[in-house]
C-alpha atoms as a PDB file:
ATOM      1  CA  UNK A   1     100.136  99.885  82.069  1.00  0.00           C
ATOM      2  CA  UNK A   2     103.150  98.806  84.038  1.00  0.00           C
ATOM      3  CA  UNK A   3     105.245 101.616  85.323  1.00  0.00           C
ATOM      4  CA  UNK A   4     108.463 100.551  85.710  1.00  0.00           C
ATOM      5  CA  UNK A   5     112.257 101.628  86.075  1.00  0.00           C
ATOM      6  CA  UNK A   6     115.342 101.380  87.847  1.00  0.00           C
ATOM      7  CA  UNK A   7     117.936 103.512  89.143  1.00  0.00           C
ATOM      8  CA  UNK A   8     119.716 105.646  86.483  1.00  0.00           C
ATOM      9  CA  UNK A   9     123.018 108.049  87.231  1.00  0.00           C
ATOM     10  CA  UNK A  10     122.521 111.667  87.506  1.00  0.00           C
ATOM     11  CA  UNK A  11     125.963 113.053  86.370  1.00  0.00           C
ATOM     12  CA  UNK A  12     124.865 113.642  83.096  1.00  0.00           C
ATOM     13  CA  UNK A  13     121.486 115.303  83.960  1.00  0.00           C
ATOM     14  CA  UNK A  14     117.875 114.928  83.621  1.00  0.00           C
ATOM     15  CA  UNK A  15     117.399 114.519  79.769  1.00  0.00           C
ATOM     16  CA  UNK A  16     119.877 111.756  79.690  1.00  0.00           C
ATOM     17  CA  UNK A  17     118.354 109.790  82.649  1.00  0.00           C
ATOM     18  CA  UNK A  18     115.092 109.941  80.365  1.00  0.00           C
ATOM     19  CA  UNK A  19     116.946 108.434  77.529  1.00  0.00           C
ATOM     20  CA  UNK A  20     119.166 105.584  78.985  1.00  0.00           C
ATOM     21  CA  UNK A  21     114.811 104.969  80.416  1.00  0.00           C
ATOM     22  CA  UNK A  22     113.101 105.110  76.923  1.00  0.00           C
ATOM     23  CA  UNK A  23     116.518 102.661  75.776  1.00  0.00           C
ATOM     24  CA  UNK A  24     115.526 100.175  78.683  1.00  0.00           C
ATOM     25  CA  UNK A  25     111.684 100.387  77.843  1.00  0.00           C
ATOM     26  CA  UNK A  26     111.487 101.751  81.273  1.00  0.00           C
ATOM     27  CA  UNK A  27     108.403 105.014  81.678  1.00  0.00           C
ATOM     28  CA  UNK A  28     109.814 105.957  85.007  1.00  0.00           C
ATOM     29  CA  UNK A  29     113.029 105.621  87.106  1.00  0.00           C
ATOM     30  CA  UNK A  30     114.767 106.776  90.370  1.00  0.00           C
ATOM     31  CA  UNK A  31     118.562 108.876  91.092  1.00  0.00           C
ATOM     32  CA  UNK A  32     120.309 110.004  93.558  1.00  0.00           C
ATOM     33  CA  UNK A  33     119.987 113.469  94.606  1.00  0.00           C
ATOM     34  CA  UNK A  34     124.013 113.803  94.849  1.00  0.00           C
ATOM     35  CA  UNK A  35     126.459 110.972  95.687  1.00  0.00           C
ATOM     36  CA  UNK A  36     125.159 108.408  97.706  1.00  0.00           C
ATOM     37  CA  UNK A  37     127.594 108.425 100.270  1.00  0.00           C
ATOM     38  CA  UNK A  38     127.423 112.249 100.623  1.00  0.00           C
ATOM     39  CA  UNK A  39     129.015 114.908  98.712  1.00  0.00           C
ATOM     40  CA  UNK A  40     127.734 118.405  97.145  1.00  0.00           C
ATOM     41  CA  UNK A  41     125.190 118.277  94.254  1.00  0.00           C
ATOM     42  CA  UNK A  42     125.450 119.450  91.066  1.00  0.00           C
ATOM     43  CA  UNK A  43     124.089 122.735  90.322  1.00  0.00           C
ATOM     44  CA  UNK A  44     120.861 122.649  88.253  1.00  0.00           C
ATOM     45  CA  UNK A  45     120.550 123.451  84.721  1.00  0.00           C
ATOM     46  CA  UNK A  46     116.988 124.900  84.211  1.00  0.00           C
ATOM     47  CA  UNK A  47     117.027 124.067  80.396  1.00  0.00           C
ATOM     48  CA  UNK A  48     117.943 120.529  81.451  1.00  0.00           C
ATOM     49  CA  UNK A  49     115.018 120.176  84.119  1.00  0.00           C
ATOM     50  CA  UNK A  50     112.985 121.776  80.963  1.00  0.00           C
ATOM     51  CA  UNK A  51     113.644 119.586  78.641  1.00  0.00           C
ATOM     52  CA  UNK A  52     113.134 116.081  80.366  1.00  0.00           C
ATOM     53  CA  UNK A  53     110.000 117.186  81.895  1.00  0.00           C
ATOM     54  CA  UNK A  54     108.659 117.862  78.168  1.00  0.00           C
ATOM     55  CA  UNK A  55     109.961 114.444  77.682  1.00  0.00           C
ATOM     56  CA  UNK A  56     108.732 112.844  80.779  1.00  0.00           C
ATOM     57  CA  UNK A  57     104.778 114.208  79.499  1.00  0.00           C
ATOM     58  CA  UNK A  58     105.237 113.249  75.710  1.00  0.00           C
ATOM     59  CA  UNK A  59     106.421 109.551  76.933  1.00  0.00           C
ATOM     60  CA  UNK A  60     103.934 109.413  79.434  1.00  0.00           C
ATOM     61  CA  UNK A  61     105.931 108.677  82.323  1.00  0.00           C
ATOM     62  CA  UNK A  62     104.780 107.931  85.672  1.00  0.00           C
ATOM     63  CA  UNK A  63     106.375 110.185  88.544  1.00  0.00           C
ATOM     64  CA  UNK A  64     110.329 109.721  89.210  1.00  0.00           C
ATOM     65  CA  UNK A  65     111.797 108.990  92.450  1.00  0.00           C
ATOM     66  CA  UNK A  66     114.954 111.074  93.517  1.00  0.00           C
ATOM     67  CA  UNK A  67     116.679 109.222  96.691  1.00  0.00           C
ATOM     68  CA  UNK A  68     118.198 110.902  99.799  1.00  0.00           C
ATOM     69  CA  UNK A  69     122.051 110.123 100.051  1.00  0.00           C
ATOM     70  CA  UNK A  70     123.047 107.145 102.493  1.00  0.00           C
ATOM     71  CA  UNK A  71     124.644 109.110 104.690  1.00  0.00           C
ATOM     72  CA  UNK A  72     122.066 111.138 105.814  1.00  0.00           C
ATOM     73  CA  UNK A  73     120.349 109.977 109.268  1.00  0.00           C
ATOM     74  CA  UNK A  74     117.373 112.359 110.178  1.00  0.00           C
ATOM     75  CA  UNK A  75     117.808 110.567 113.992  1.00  0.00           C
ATOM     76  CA  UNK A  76     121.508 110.980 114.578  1.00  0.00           C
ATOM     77  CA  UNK A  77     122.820 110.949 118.266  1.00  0.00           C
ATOM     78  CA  UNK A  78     125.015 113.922 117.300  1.00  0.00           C
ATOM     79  CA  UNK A  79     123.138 117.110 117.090  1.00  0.00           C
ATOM     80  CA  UNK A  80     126.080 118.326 113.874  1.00  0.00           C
ATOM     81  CA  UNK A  81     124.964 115.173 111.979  1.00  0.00           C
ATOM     82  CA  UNK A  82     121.239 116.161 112.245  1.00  0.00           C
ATOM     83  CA  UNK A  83     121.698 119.517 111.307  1.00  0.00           C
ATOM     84  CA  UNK A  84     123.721 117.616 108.377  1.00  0.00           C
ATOM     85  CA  UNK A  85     120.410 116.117 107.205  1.00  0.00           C
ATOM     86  CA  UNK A  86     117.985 118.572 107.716  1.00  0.00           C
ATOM     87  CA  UNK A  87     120.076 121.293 105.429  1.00  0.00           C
ATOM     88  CA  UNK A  88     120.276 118.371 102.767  1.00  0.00           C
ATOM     89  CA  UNK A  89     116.731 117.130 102.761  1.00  0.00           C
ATOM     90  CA  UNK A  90     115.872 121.121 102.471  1.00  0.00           C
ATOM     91  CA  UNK A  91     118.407 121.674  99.539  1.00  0.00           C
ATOM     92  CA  UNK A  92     117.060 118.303  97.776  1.00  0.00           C
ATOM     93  CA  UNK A  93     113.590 119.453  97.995  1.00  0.00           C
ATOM     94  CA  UNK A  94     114.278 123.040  96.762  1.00  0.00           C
ATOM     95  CA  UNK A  95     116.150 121.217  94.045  1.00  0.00           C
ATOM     96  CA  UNK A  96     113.281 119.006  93.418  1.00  0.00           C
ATOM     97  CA  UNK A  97     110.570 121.920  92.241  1.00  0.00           C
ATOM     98  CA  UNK A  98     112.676 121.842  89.014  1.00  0.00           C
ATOM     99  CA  UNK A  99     110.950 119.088  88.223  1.00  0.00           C
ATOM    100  CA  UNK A 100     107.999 119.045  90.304  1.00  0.00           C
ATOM    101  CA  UNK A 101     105.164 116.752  91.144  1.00  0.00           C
ATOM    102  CA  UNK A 102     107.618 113.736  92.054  1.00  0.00           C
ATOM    103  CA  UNK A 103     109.358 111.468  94.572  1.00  0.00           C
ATOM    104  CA  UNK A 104     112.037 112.062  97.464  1.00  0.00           C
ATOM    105  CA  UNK A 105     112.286 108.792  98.726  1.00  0.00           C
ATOM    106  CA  UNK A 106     114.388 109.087 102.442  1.00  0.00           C
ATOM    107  CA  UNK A 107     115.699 105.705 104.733  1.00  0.00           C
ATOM    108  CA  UNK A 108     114.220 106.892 108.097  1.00  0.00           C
ATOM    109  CA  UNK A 109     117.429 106.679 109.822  1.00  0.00           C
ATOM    110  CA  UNK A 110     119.120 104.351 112.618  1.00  0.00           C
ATOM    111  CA  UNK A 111     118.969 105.161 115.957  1.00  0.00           C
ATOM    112  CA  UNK A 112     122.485 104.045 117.037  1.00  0.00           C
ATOM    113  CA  UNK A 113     121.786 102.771 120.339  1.00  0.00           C
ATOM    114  CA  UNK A 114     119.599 105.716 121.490  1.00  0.00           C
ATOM    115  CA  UNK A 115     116.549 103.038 121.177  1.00  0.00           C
ATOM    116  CA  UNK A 116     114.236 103.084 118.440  1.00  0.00           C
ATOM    117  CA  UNK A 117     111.580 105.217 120.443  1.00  0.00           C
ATOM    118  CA  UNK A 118     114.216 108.022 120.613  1.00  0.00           C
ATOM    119  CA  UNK A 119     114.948 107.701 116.902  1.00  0.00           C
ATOM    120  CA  UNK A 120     111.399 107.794 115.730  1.00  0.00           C
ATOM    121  CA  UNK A 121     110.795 110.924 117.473  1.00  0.00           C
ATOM    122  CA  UNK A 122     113.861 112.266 116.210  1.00  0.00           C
ATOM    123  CA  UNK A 123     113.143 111.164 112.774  1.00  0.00           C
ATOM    124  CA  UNK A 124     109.764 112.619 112.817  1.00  0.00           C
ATOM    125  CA  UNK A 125     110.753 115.885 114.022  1.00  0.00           C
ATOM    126  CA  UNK A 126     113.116 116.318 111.650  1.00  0.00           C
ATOM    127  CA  UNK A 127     110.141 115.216 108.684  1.00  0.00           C
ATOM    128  CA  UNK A 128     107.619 118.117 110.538  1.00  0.00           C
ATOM    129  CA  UNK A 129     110.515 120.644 110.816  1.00  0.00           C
ATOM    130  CA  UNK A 130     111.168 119.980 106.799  1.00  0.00           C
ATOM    131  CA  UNK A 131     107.559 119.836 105.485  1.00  0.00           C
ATOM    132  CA  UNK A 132     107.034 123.427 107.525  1.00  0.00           C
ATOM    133  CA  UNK A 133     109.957 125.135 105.543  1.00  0.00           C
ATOM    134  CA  UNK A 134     108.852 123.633 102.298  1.00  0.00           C
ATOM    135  CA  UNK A 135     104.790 124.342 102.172  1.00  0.00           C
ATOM    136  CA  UNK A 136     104.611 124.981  99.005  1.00  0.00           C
ATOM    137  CA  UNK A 137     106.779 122.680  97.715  1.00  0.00           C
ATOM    138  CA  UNK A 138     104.793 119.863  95.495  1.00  0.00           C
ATOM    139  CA  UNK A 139     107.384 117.055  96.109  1.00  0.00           C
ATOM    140  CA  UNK A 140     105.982 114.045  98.279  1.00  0.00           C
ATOM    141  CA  UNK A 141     108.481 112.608 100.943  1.00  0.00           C
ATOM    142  CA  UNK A 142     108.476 109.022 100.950  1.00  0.00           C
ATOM    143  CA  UNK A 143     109.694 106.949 103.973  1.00  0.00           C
ATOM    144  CA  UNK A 144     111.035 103.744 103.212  1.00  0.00           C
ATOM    145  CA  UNK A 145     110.936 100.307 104.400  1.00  0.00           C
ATOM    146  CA  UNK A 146     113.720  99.334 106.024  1.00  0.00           C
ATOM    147  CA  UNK A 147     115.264  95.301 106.630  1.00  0.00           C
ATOM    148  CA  UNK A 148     116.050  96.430 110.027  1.00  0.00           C
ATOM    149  CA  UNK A 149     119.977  95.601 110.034  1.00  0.00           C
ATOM    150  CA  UNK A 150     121.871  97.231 112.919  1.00  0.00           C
ATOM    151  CA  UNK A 151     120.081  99.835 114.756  1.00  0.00           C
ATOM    152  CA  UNK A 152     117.417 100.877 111.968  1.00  0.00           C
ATOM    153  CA  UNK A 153     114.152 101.909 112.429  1.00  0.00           C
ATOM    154  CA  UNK A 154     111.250 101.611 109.987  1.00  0.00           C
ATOM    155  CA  UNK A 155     111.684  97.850 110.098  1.00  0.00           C
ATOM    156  CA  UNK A 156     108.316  97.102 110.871  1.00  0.00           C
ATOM    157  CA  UNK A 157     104.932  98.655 109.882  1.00  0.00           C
ATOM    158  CA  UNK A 158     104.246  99.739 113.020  1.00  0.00           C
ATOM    159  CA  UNK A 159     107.574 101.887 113.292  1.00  0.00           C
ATOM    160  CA  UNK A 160     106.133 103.723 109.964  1.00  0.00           C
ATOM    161  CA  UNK A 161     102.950 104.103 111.045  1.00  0.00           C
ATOM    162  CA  UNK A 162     104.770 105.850 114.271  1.00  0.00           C
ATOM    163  CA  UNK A 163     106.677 107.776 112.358  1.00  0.00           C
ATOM    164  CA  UNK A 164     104.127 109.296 109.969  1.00  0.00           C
ATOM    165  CA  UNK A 165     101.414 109.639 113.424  1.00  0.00           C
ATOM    166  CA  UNK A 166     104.289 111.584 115.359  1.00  0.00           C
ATOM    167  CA  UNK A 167     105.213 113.951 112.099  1.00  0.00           C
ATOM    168  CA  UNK A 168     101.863 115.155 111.675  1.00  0.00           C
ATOM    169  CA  UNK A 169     101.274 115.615 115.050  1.00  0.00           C
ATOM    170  CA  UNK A 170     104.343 118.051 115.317  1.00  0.00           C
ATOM    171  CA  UNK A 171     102.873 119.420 112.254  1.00  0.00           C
ATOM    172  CA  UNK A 172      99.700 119.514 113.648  1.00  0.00           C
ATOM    173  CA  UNK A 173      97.725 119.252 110.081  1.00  0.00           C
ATOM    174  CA  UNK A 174      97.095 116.325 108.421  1.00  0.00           C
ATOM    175  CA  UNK A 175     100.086 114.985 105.835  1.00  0.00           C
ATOM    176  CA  UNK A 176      98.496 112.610 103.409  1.00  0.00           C
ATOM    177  CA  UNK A 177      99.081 114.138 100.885  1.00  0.00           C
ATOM    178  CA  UNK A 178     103.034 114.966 101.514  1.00  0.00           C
ATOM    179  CA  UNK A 179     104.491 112.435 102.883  1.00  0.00           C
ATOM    180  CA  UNK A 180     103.936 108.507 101.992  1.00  0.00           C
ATOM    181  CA  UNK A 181     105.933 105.340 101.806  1.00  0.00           C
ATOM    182  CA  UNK A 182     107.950 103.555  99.497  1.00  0.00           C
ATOM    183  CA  UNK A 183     107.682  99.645 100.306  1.00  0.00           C
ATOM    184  CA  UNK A 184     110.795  97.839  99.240  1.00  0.00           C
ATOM    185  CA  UNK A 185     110.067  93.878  98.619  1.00  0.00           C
ATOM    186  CA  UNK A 186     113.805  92.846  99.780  1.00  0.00           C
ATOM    187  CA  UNK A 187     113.703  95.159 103.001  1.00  0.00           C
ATOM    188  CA  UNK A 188     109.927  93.727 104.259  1.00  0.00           C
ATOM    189  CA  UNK A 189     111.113  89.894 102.798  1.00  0.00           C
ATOM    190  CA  UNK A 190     114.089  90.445 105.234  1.00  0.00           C
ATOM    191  CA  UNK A 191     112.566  92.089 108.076  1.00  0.00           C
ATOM    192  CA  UNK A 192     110.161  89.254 108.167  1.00  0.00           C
ATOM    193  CA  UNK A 193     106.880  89.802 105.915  1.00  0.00           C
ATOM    194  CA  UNK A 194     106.062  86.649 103.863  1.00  0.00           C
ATOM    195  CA  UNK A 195     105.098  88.132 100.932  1.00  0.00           C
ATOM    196  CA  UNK A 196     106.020  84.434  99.214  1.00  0.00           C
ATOM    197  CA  UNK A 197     103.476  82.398 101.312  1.00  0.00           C
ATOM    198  CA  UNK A 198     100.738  85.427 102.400  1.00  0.00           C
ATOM    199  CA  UNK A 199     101.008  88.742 100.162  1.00  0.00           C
ATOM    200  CA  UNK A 200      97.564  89.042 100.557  1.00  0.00           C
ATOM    201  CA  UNK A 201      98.177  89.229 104.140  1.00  0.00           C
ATOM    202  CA  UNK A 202     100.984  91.089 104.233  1.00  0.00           C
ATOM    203  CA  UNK A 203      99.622  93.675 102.454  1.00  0.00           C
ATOM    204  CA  UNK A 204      96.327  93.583 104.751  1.00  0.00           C
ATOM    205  CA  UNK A 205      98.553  94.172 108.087  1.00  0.00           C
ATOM    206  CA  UNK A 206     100.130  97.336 105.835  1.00  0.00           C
ATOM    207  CA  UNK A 207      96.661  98.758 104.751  1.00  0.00           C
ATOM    208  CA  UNK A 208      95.733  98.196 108.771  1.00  0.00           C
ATOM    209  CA  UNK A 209      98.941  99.435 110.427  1.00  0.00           C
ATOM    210  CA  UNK A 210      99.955 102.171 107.964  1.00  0.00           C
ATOM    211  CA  UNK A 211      97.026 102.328 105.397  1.00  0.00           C
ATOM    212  CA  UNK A 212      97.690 101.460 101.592  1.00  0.00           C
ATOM    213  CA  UNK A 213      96.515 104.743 100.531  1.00  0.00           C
ATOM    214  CA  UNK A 214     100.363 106.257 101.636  1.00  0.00           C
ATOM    215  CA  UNK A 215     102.003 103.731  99.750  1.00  0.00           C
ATOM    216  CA  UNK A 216     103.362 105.762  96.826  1.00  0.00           C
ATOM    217  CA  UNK A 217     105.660 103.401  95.153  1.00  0.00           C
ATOM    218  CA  UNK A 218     107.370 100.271  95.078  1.00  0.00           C
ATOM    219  CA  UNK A 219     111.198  99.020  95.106  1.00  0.00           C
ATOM    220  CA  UNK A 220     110.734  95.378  93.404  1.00  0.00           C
ATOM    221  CA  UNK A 221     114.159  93.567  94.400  1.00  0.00           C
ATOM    222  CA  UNK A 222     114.393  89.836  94.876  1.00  0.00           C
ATOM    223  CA  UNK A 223     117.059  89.168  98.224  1.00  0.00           C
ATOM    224  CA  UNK A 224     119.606  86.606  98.455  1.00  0.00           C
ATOM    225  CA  UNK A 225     118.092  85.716 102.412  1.00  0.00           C
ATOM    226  CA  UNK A 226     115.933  83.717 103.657  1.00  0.00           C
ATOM    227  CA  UNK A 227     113.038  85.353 105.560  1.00  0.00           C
ATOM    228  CA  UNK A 228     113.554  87.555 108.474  1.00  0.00           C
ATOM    229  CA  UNK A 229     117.554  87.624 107.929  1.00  0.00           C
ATOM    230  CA  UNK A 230     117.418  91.631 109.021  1.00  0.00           C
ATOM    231  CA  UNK A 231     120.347  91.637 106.030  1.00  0.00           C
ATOM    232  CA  UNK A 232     119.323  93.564 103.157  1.00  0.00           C
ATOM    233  CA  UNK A 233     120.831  91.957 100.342  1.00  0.00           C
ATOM    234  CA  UNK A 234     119.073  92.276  97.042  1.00  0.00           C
ATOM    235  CA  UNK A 235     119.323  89.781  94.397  1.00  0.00           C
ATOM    236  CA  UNK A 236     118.459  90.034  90.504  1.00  0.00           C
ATOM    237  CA  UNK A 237     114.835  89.132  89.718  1.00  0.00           C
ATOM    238  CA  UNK A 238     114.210  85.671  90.227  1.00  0.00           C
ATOM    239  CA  UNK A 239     117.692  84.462  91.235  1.00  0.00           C
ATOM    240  CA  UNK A 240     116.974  85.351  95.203  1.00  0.00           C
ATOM    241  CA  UNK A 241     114.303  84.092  97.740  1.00  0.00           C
ATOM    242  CA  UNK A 242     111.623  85.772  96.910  1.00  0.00           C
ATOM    243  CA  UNK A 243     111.420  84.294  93.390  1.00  0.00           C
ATOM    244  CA  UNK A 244     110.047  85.812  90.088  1.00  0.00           C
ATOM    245  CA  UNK A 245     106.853  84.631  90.702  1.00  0.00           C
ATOM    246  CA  UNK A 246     105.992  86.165  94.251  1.00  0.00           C
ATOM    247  CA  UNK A 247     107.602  89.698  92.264  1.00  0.00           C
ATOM    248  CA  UNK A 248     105.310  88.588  89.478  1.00  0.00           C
ATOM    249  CA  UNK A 249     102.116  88.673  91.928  1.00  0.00           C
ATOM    250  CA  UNK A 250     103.297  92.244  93.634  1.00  0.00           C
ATOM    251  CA  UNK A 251     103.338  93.896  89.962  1.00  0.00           C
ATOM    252  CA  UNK A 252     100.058  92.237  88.916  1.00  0.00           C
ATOM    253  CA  UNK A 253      98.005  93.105  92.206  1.00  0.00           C
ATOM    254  CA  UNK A 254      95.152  94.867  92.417  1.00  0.00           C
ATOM    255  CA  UNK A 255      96.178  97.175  95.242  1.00  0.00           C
ATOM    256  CA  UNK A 256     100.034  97.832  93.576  1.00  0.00           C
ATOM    257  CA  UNK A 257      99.948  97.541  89.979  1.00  0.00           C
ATOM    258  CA  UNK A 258      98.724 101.280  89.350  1.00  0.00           C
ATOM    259  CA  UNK A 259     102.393 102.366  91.492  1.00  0.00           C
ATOM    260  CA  UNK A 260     105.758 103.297  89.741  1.00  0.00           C
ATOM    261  CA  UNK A 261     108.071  99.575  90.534  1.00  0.00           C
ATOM    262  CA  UNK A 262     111.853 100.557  90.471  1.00  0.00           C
ATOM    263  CA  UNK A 263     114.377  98.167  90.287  1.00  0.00           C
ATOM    264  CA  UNK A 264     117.425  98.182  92.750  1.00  0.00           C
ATOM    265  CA  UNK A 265     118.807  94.622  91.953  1.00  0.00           C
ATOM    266  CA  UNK A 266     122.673  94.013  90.891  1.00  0.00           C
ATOM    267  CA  UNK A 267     122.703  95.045  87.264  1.00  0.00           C
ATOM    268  CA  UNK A 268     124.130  97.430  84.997  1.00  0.00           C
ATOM    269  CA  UNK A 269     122.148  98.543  81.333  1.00  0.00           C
ATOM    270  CA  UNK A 270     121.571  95.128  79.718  1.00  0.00           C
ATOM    271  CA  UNK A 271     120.572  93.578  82.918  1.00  0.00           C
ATOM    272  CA  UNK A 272     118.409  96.064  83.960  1.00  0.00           C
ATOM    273  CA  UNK A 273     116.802  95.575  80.331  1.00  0.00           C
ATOM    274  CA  UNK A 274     116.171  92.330  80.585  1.00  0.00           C
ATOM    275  CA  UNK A 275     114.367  92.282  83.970  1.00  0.00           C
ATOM    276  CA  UNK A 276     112.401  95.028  82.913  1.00  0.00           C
ATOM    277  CA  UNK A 277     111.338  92.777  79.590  1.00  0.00           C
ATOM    278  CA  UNK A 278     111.199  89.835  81.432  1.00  0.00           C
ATOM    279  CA  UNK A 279     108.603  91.711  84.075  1.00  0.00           C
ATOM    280  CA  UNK A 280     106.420  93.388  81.104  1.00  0.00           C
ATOM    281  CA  UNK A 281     106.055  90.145  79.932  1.00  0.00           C
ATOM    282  CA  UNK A 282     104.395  89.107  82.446  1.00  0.00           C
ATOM    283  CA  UNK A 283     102.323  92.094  83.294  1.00  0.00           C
ATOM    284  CA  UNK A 284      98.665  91.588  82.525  1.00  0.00           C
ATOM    285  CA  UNK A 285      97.156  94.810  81.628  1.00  0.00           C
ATOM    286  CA  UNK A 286      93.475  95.293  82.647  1.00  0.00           C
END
């Protein structure tokens, strides 16, 4: 079975995100934890959380992702805007065990000229320092893949792999379990991974670098640049560089087909139905 979403609002709660998914033919999706660009979330309504997760287990629905705001950067040069992060990530999470069992995917953070060494570390302590405060918590952090625009890190699989070595080390137990990766087809496209000519390989150098058992799920865009831009630009399915039938490949392998695929491209409700008909048309179930 294809699992398969996009990115639904929040502001109306959990039970209506499950909806506007059952309208689009979608068994999964991802939200923001509170505004992108910042801002104070919503108080929870328990009956809400309830509800959808009655819903989520009679539809069959594969885990949900919540995303991190924007604006949060785990490796900050200022020690305010750190702090910033680190008391939203722990607020998300908390939030999270209302439904729990999911996704918190989190952009890894740019390191503003400190040097991408320096924002690893910074990234990772922040990850350890997290994960210690919220043991019991059954959420699974998932670092993304970044196009490496600007001053980002995660923009190759080497600076993930770093990142997840140096957070369990400062945790000092092993993380497999809590903290993964979310592999976004625009962001490695654009940071130079030819998944168009060599997905086979590219997903060989992953399993190698990082090791496919942390990839947790997968955010199918199409980008409107050519290979290794470093832009980050997505593009609806098919209409971008990538092309519908490299996207058609990444849903169909045998290493990715079993994940939850969100969709991040330029759409609103009919478009995002379409893409996701279009896609489970060409899904071949095993």
């Amino acid at each position: 079975m294809l699992h398969i979403g996009c990115h639904e609002s929040s502001s109306k709660g959990y039970v209506a995100m499950g909806k506007e998914a059952l309208q689009l033919n979608a068994n999964t999706f991802a939200f923001f934890t509170r505004n992108p660009r910042g801002g104070t979330a919503k108080p929870i309504n328990p009956t809400d959380t309830a509800e959808f997760c009655a819903m989520a287990k009679k539809h069959n629905f594969a885990k949900i992702i919540a995303h991190a705001p924007y604006t949060l950067n785990p490796c900050a040069a200022k020690p305010k805007l750190r702090e910033f992060a680190l008391n939203t990530l722990l607020d998300d999470i908390s939030r999270l065990e209302y439904t729990p069992g999911n996704y918190y995917n989190l952009h890894p953070g740019s390191h503003v000229g400190q040097g991408a060494d320096i924002g690893i570390e910074l990234t990772s302590e922040m990850l350890a320092a997290v994960i210690t405060k919220c043991e019991k918590s059954s959420t699974v952090i998932l670092i993304e893949t970044m196009a490496g625009k600007g001053s980002e890190i995660g923009r190759t699989f080497e600076e993930i792999s770093a990142i997840l070595d140096k957070t369990e080390k400062k945790y000092a137990k092993s993380l497999s379990d809590t903290l993964g990766v979310c592999l976004d087809t625009c962001h490695i496209w654009d940071g130079g991974y030819d998944i168009v000519n060599d997905l086979d390989g590219v997903l060989a150098q992953f399993d190698k670098v990082v090791g496919l058992s942390r990839l947790k799920a997968v955010h199918l865009n199409d980008s409107m640049n050519p290979l290794n831009s470093h832009k980050d630009r997505h593009a609806k399915i098919g209409e971008g560089e990538i092309g519908l039938e490299t996207l058609v490949k990444v849903i169909n392998h045998p290493k990715l087909r079993d994940l939850p695929f969100i969709l991040e491209t330029p759409n609103e409700h009919d478009g995002y139905k379409q893409e996701i008909e279009l896609l489970r048309s060409h899904f071949v179930d095993s």
